[in-house]
C-alpha atoms as a PDB file:
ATOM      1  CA  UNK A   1       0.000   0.000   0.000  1.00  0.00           C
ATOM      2  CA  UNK A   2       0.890   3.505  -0.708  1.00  0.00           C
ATOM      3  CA  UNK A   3       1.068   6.410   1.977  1.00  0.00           C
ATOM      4  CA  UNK A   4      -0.369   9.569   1.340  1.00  0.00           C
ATOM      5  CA  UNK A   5       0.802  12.829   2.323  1.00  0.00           C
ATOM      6  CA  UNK A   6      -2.305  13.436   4.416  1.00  0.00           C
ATOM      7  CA  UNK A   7      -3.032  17.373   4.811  1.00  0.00           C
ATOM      8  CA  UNK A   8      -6.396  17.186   7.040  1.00  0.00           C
ATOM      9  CA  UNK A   9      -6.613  16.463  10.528  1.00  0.00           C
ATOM     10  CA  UNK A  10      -9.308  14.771  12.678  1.00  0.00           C
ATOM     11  CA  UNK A  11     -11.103  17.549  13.756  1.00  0.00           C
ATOM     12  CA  UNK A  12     -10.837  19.676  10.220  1.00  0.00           C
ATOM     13  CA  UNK A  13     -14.393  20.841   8.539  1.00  0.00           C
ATOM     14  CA  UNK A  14     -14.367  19.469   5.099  1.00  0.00           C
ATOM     15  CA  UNK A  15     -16.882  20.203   2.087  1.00  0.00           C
ATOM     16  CA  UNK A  16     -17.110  17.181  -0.268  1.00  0.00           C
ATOM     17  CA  UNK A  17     -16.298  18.338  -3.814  1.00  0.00           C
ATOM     18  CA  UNK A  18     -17.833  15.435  -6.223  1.00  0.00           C
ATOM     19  CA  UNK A  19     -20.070  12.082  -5.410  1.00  0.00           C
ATOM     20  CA  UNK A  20     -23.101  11.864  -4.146  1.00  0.00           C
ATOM     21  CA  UNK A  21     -22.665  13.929  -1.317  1.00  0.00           C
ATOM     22  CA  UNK A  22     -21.702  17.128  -3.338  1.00  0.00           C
ATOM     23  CA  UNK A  23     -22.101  20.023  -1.494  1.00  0.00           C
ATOM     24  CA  UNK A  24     -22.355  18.565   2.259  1.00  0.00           C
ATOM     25  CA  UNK A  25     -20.070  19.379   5.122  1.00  0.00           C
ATOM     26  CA  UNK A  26     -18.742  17.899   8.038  1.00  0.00           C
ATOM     27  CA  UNK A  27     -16.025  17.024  10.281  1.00  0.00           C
ATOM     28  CA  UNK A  28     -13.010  14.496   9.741  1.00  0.00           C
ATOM     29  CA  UNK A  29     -13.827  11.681  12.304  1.00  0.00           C
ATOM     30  CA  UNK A  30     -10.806   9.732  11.354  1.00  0.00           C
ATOM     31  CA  UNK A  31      -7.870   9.778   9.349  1.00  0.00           C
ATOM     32  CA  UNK A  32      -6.533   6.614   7.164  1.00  0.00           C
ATOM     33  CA  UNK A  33      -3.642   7.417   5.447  1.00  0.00           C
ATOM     34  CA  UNK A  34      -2.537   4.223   3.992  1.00  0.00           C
ATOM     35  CA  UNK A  35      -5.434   3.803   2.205  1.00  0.00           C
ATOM     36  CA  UNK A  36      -5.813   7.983   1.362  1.00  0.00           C
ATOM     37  CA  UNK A  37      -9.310   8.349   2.414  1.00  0.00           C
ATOM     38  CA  UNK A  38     -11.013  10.258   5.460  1.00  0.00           C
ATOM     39  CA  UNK A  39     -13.982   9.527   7.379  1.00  0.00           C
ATOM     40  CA  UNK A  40     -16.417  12.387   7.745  1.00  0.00           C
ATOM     41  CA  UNK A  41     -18.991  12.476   9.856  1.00  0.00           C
ATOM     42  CA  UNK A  42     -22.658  12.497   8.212  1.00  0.00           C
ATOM     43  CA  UNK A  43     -21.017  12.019   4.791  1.00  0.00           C
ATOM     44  CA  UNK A  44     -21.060   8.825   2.425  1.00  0.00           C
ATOM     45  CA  UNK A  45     -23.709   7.263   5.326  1.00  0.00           C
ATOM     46  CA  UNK A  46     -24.856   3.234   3.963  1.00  0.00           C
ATOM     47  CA  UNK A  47     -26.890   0.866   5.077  1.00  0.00           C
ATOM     48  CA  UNK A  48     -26.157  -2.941   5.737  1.00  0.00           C
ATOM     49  CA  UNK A  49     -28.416  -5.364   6.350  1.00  0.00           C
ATOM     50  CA  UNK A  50     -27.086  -7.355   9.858  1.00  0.00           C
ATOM     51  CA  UNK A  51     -28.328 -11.072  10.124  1.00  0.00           C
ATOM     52  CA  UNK A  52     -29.490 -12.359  13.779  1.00  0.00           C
ATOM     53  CA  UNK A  53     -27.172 -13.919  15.861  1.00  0.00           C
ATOM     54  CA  UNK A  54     -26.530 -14.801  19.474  1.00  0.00           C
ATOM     55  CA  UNK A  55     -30.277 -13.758  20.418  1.00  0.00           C
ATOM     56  CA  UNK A  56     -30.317 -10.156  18.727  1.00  0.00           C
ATOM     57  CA  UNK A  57     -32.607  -9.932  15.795  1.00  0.00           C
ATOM     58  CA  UNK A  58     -31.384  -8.941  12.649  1.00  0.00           C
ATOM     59  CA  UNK A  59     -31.603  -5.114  11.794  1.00  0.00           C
ATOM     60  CA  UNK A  60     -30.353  -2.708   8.901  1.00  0.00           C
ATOM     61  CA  UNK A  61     -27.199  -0.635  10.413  1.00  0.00           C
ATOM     62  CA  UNK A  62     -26.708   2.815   9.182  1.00  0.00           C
ATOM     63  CA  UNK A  63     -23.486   4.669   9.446  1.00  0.00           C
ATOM     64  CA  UNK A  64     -20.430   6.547   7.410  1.00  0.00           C
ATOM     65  CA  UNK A  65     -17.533   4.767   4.965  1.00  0.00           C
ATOM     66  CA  UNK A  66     -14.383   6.541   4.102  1.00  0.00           C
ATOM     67  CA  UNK A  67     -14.461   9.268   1.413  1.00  0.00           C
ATOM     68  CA  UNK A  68     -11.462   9.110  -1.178  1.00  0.00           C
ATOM     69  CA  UNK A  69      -9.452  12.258   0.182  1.00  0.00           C
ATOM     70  CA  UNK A  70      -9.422  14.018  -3.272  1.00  0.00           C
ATOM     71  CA  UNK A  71     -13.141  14.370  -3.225  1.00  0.00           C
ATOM     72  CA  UNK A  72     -13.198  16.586  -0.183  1.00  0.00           C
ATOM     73  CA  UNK A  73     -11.862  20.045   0.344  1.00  0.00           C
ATOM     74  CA  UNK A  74     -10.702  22.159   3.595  1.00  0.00           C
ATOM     75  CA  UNK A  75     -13.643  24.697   4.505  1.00  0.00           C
ATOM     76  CA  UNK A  76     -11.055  27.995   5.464  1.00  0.00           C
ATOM     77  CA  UNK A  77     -12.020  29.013   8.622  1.00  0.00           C
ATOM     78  CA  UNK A  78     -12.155  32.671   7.727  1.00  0.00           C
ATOM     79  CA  UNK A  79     -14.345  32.665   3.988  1.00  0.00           C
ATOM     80  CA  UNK A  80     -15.781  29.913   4.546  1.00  0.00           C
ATOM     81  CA  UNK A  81     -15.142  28.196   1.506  1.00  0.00           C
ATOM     82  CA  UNK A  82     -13.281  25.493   0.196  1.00  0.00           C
ATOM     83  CA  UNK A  83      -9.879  25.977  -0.064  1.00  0.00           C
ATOM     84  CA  UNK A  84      -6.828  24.081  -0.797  1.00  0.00           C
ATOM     85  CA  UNK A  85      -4.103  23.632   2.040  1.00  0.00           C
ATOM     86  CA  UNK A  86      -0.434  24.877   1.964  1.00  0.00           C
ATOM     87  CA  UNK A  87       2.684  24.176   5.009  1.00  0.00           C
ATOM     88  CA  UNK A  88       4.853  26.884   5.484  1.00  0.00           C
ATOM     89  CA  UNK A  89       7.664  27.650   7.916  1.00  0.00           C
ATOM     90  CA  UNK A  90       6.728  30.165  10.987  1.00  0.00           C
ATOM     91  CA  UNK A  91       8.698  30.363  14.284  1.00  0.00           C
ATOM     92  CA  UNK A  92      10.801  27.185  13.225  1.00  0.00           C
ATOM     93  CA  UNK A  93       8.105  24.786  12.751  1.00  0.00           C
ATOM     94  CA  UNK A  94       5.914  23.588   9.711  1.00  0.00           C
ATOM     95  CA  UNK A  95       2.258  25.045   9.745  1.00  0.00           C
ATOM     96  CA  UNK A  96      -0.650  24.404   8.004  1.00  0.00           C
ATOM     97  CA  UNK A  97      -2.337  27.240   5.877  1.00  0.00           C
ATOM     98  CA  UNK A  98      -5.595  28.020   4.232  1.00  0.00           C
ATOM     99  CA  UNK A  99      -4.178  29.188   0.367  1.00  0.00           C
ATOM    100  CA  UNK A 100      -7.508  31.504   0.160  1.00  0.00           C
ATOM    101  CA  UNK A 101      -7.643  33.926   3.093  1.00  0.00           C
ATOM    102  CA  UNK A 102      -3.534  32.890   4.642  1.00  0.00           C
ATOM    103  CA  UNK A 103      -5.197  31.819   7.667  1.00  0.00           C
ATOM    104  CA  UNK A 104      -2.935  29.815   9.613  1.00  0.00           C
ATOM    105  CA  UNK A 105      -4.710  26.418  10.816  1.00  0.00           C
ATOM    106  CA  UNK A 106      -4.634  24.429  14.129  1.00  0.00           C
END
């Protein structure tokens, strides 16, 4: 597998770009690099069927898969818009920055 250089956090606000979530936004629950996709929360949501077993009846189970990472894009803080990220140098260490407004991220 291939590692990707991974430029959201768990905790970032993303807007998804393309699929069949266009438009919606939500926060990065989880990170997988290795496989270079995020999980968002309330975003790419499926349903699978769960068959009974060990005295629980079977039920359909709703919840989120990972979104490829290029189909999401950093909301900037300050516009509010999707933006791409940059990493530049201040006070020694790398930091993250929104490429619309400059706004330097957490």
């Amino acid at each position: 597998m291939h590692m990707t250089k991974m430029k959201l956090k768990k905790g970032d606000t993303v807007r998804v770009i393309s699929g069949k979530d266009k438009g919606k936004t939500g926060t990065v629950v989880r990170v997988l690099p290795r496989e270079g996709r995020v999980l968002v929360d309330g975003v790419n949501r499926v349903k699978r069927h769960t068959k009974a077993r060990g005295g629980q009846s079977s039920r359909i189970v709703e919840a989120e898969r990972p979104i490829d990472l290029s189909n999401v894009m950093l909301v900037d803080p300050k516009t509010k818009k999707p933006t791409r990220v940059g990493r530049v140098i201040a006070d020694g260490a790398l930091v993250r920055v929104a490429k619309k407004s400059g706004t330097t991220l957490s």
